[in-house]
PDB file of N, CA and C in Angstrom:
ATOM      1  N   UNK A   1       0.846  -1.184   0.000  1.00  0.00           N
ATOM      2  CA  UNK A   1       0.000   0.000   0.000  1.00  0.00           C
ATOM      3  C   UNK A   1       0.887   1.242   0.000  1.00  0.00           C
ATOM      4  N   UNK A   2       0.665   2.505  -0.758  1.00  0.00           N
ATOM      5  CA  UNK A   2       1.215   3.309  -1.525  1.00  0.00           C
ATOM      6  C   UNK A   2       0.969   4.187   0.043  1.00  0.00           C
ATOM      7  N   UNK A   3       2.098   5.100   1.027  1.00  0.00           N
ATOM      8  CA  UNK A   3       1.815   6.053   1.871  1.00  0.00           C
ATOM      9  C   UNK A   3       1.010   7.104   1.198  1.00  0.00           C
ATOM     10  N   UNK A   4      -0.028   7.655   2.232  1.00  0.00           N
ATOM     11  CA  UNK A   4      -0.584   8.673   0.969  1.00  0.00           C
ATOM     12  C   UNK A   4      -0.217   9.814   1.857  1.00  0.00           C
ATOM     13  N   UNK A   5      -0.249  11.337   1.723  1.00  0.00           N
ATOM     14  CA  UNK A   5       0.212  12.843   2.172  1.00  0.00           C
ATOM     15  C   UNK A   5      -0.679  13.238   2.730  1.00  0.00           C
ATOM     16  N   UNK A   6      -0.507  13.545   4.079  1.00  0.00           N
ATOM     17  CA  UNK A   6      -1.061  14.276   4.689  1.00  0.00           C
ATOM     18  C   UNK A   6      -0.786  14.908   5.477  1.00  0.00           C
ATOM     19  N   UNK A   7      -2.003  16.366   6.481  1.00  0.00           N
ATOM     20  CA  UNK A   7      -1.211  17.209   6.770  1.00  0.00           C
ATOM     21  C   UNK A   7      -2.083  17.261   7.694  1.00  0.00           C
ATOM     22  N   UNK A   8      -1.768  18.460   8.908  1.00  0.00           N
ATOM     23  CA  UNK A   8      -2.090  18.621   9.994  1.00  0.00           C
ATOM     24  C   UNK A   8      -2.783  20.095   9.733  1.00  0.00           C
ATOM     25  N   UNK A   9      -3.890  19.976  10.256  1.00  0.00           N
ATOM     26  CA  UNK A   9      -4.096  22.006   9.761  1.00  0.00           C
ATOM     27  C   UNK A   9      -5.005  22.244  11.626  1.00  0.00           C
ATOM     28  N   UNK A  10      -3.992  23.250  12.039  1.00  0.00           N
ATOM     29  CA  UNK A  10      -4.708  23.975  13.186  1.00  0.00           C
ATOM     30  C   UNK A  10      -6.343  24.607  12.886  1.00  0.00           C
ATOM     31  N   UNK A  11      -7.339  23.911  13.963  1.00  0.00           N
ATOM     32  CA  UNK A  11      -8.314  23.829  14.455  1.00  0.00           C
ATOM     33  C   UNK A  11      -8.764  25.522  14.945  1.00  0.00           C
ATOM     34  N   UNK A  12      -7.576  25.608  16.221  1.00  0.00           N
ATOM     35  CA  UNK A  12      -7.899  26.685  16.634  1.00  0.00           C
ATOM     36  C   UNK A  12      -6.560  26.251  18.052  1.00  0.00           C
ATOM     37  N   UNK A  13      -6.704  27.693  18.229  1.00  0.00           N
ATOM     38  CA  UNK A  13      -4.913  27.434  19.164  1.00  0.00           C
ATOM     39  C   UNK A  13      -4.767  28.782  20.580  1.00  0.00           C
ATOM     40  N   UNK A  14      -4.819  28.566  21.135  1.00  0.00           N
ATOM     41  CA  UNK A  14      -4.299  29.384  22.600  1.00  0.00           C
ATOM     42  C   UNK A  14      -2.984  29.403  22.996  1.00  0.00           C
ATOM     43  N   UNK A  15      -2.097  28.793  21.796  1.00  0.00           N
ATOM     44  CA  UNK A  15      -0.397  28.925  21.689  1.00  0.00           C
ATOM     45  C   UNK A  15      -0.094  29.873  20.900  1.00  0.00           C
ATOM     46  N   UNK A  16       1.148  30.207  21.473  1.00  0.00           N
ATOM     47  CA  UNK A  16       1.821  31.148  20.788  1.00  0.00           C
ATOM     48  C   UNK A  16       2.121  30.915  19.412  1.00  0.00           C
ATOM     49  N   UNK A  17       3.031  29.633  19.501  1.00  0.00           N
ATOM     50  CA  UNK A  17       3.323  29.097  18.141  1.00  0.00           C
ATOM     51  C   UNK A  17       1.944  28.689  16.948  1.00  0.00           C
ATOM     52  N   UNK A  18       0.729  28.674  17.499  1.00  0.00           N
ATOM     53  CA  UNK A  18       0.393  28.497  16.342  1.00  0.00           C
ATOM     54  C   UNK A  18      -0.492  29.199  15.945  1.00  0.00           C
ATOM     55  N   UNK A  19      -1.711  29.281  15.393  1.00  0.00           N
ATOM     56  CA  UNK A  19      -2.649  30.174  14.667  1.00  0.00           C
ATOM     57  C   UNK A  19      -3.450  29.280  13.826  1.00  0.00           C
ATOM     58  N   UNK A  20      -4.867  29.482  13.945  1.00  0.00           N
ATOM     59  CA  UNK A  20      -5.845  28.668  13.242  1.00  0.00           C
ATOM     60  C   UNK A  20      -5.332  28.944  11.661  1.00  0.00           C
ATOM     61  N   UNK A  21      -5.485  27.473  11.119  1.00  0.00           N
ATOM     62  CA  UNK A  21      -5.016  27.645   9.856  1.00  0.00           C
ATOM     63  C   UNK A  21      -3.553  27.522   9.506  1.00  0.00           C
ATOM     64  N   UNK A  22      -2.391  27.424  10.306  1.00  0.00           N
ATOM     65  CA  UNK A  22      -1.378  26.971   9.948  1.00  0.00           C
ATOM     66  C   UNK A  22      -1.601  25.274   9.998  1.00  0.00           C
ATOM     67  N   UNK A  23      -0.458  24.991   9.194  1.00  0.00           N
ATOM     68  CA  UNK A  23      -0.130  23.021   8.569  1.00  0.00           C
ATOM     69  C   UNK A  23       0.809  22.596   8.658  1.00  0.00           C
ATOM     70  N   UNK A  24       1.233  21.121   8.839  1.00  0.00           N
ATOM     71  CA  UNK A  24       2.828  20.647   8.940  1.00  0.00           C
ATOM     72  C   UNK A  24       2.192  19.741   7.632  1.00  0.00           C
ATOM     73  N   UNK A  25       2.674  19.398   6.613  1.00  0.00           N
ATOM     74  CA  UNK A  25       2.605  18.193   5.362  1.00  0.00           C
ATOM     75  C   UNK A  25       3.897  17.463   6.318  1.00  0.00           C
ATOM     76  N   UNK A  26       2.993  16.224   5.665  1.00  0.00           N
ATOM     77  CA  UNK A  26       4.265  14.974   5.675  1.00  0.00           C
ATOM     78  C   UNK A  26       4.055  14.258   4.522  1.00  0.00           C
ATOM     79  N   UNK A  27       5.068  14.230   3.841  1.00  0.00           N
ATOM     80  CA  UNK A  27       5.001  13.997   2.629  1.00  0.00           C
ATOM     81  C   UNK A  27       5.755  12.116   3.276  1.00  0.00           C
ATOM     82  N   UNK A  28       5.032  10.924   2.942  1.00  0.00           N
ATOM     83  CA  UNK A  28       5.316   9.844   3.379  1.00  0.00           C
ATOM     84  C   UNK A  28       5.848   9.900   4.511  1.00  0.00           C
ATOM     85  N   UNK A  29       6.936   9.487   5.550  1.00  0.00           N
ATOM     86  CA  UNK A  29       7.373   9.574   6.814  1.00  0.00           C
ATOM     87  C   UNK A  29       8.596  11.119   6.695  1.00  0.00           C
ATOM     88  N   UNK A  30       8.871  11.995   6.211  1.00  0.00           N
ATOM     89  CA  UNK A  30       9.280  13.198   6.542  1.00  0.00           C
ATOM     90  C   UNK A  30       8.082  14.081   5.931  1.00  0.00           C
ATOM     91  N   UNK A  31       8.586  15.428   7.065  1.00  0.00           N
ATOM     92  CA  UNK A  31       7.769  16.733   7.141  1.00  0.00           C
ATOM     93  C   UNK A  31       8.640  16.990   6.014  1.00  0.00           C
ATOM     94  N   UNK A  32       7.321  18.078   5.243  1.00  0.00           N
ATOM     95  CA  UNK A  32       7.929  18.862   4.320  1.00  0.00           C
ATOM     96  C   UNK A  32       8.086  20.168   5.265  1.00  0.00           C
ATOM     97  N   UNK A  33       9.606  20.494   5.574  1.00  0.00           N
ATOM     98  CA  UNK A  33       9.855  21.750   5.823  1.00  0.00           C
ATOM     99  C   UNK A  33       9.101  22.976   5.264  1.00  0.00           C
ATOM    100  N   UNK A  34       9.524  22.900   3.662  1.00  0.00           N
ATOM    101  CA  UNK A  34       9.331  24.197   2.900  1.00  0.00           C
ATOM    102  C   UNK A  34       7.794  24.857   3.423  1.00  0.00           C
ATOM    103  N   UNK A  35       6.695  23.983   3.496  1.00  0.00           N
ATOM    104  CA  UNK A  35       5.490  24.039   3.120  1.00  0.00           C
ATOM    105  C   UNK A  35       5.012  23.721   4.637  1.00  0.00           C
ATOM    106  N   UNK A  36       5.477  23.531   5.500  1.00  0.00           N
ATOM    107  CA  UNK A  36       4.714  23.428   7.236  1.00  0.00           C
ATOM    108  C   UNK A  36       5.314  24.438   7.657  1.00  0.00           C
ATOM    109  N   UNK A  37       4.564  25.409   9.061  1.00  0.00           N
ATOM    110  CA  UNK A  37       4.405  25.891   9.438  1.00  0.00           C
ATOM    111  C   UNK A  37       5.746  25.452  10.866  1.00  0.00           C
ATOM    112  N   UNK A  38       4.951  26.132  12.400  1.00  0.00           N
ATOM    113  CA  UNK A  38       6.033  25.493  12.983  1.00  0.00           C
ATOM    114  C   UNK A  38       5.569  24.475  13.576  1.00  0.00           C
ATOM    115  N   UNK A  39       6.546  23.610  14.144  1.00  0.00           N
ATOM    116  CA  UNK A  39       6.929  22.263  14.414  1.00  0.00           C
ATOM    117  C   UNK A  39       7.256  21.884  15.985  1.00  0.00           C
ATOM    118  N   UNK A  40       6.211  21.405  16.643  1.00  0.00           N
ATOM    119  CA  UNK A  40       6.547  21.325  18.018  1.00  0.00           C
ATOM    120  C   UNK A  40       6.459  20.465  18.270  1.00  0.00           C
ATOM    121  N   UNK A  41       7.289  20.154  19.182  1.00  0.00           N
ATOM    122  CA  UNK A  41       8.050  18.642  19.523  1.00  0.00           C
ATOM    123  C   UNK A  41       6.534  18.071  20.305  1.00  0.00           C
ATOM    124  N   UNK A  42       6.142  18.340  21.116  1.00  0.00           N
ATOM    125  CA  UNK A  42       5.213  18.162  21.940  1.00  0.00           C
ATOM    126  C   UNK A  42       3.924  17.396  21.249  1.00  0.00           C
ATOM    127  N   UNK A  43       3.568  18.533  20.072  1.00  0.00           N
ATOM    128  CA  UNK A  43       1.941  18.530  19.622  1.00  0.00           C
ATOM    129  C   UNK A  43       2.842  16.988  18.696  1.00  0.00           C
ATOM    130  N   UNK A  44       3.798  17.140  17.895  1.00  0.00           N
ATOM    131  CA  UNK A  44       4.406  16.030  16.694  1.00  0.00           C
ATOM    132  C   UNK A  44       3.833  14.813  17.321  1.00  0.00           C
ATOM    133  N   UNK A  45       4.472  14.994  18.630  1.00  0.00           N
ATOM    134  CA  UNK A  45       4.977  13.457  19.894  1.00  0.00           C
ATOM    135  C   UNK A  45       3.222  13.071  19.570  1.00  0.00           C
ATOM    136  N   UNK A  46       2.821  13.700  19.754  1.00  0.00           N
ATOM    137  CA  UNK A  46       0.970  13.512  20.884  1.00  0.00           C
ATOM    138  C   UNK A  46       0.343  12.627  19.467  1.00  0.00           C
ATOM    139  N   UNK A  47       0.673  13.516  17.895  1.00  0.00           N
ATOM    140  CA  UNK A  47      -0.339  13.135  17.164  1.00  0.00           C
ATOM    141  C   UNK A  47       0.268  12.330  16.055  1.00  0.00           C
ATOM    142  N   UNK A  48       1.629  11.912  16.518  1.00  0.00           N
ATOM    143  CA  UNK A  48       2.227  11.315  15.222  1.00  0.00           C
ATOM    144  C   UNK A  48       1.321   9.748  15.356  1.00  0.00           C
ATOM    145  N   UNK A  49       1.029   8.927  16.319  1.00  0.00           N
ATOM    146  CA  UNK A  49       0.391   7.672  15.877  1.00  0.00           C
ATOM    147  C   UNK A  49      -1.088   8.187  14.531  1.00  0.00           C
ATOM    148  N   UNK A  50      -1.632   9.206  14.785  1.00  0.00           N
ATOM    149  CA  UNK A  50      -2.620   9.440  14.251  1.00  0.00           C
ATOM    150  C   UNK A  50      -2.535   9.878  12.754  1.00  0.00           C
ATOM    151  N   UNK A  51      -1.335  10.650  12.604  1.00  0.00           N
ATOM    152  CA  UNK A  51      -0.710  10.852  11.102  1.00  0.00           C
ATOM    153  C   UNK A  51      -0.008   9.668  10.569  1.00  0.00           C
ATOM    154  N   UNK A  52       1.007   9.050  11.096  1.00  0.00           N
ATOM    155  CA  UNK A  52       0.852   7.363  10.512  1.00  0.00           C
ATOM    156  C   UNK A  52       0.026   6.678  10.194  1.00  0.00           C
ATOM    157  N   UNK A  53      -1.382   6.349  10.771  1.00  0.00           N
ATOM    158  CA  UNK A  53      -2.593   5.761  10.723  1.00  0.00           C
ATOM    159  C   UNK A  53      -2.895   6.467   9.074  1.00  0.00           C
ATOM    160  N   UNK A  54      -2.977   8.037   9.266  1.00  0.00           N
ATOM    161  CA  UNK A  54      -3.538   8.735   8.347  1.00  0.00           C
ATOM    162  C   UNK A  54      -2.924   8.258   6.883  1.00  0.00           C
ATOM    163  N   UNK A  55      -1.480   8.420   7.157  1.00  0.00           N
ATOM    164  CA  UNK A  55      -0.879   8.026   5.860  1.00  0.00           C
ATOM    165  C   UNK A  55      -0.716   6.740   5.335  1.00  0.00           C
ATOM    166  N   UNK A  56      -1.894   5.728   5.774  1.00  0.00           N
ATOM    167  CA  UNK A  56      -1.866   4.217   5.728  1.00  0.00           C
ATOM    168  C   UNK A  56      -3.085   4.460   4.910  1.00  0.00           C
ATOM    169  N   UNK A  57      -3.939   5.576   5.250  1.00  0.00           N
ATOM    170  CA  UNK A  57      -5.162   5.583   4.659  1.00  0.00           C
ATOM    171  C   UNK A  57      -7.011   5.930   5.203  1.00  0.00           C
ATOM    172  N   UNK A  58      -6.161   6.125   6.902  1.00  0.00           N
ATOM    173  CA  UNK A  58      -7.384   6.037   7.354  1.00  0.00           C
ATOM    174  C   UNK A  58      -7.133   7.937   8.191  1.00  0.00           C
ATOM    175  N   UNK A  59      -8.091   8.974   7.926  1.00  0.00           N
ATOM    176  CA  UNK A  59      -8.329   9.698   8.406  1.00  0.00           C
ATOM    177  C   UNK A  59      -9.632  10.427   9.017  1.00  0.00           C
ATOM    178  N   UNK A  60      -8.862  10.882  10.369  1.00  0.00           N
ATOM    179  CA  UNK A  60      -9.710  11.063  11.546  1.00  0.00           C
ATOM    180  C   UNK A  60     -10.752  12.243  10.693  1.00  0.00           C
ATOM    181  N   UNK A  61     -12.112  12.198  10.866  1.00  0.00           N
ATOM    182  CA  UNK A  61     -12.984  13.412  11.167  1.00  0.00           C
ATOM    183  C   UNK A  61     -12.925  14.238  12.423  1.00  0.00           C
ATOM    184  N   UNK A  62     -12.900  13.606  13.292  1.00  0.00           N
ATOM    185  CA  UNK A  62     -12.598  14.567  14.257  1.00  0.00           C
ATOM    186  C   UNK A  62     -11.507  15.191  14.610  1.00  0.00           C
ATOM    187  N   UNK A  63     -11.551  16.353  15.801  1.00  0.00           N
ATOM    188  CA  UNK A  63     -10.643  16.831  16.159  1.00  0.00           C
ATOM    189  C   UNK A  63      -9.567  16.520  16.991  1.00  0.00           C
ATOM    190  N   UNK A  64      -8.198  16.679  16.614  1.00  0.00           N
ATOM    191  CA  UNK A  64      -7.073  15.854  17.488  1.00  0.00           C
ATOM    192  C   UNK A  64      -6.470  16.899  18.811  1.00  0.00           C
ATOM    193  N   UNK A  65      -5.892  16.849  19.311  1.00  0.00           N
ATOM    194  CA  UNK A  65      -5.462  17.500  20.494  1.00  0.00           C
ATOM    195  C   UNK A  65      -4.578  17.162  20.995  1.00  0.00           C
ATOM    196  N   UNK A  66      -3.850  18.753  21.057  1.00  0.00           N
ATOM    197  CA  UNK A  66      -2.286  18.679  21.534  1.00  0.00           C
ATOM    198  C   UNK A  66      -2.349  18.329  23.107  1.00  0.00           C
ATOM    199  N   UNK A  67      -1.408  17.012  23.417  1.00  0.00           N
ATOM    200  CA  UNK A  67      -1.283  16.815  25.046  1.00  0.00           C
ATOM    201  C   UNK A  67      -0.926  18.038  25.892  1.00  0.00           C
ATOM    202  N   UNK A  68      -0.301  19.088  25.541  1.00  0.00           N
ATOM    203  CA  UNK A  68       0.461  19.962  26.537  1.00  0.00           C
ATOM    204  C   UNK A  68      -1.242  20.791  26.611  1.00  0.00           C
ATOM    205  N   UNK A  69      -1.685  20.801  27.118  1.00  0.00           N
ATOM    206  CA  UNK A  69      -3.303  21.145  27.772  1.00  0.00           C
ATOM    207  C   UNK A  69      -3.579  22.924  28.421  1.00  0.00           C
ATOM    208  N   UNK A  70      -2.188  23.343  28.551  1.00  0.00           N
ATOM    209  CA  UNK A  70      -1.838  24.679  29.153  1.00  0.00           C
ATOM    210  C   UNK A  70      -2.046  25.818  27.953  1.00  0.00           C
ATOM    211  N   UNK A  71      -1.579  24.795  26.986  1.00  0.00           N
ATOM    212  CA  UNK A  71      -2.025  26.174  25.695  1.00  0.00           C
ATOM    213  C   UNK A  71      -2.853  25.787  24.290  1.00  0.00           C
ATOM    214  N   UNK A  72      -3.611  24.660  25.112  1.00  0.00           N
ATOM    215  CA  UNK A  72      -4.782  23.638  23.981  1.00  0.00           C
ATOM    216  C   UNK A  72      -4.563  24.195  22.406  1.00  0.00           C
ATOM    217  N   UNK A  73      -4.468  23.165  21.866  1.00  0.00           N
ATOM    218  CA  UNK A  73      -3.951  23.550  19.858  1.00  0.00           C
ATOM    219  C   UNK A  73      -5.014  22.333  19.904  1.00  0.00           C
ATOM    220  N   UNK A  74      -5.988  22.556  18.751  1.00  0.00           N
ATOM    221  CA  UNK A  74      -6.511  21.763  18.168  1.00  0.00           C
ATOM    222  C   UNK A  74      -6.443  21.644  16.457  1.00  0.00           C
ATOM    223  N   UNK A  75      -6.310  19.923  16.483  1.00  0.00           N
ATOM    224  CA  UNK A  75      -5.805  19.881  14.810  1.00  0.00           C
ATOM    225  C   UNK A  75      -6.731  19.115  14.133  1.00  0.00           C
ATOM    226  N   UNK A  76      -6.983  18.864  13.102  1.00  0.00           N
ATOM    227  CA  UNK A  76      -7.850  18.306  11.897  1.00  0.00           C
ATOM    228  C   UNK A  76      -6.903  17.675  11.426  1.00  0.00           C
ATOM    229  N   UNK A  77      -6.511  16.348  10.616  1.00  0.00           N
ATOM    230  CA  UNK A  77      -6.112  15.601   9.933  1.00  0.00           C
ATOM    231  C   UNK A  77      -6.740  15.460   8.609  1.00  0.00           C
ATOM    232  N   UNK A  78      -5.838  15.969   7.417  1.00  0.00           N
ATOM    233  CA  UNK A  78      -6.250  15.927   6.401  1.00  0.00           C
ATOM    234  C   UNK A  78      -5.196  15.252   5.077  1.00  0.00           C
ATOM    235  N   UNK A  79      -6.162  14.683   4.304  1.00  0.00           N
ATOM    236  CA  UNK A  79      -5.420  13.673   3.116  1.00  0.00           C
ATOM    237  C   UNK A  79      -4.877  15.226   2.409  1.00  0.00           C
ATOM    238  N   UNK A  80      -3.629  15.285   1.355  1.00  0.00           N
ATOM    239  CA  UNK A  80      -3.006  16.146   0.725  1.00  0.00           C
ATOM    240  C   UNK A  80      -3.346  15.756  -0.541  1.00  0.00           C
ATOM    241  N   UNK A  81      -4.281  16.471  -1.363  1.00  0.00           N
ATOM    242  CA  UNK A  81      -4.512  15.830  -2.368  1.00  0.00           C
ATOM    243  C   UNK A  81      -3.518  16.719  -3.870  1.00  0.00           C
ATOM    244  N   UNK A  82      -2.811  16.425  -3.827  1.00  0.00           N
ATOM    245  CA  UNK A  82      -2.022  17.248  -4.658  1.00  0.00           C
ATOM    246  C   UNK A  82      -1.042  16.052  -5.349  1.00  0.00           C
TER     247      UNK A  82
END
């Protein structure tokens, strides 16, 4: 089975680092630098089982959530259709 691309797009965010509407792509198992936003070790850690899953083929409708709870980031999982 072919990895397919997908990306992370902020929900809505009470962090500094992020802003509704920023994305990390992972283009198969690496981030595309050029084209993601920023990159936190924390939110990566929390939702990478869920972006693996994703890039097997199966993506979440619902909303994912960053563990660090002090500055809640919420993310959407989305296929990259490009």
């Amino acid at each position: 089975m072919d990895a397919k691309r997908v990306k992370l797009v902020v929900k809505s965010s009470k962090c500094h680092l992020y802003q509704p509407g920023d994305e990390i792509y992972f283009d198969e198992s690496v981030i595309n630098k050029e084209k993601s936003g920023a990159l936190c070790m924390t939110a990566l850690n929390a939702l990478y089982p869920f972006v693996f899953a994703g890039r097997k083929g199966f993506v979440w409708e619902e909303t994912l959530q960053c563990t660090d709870c002090a500055e809640s980031v919420e993310f959407v999982l989305q296929e990259v259709q490009e």
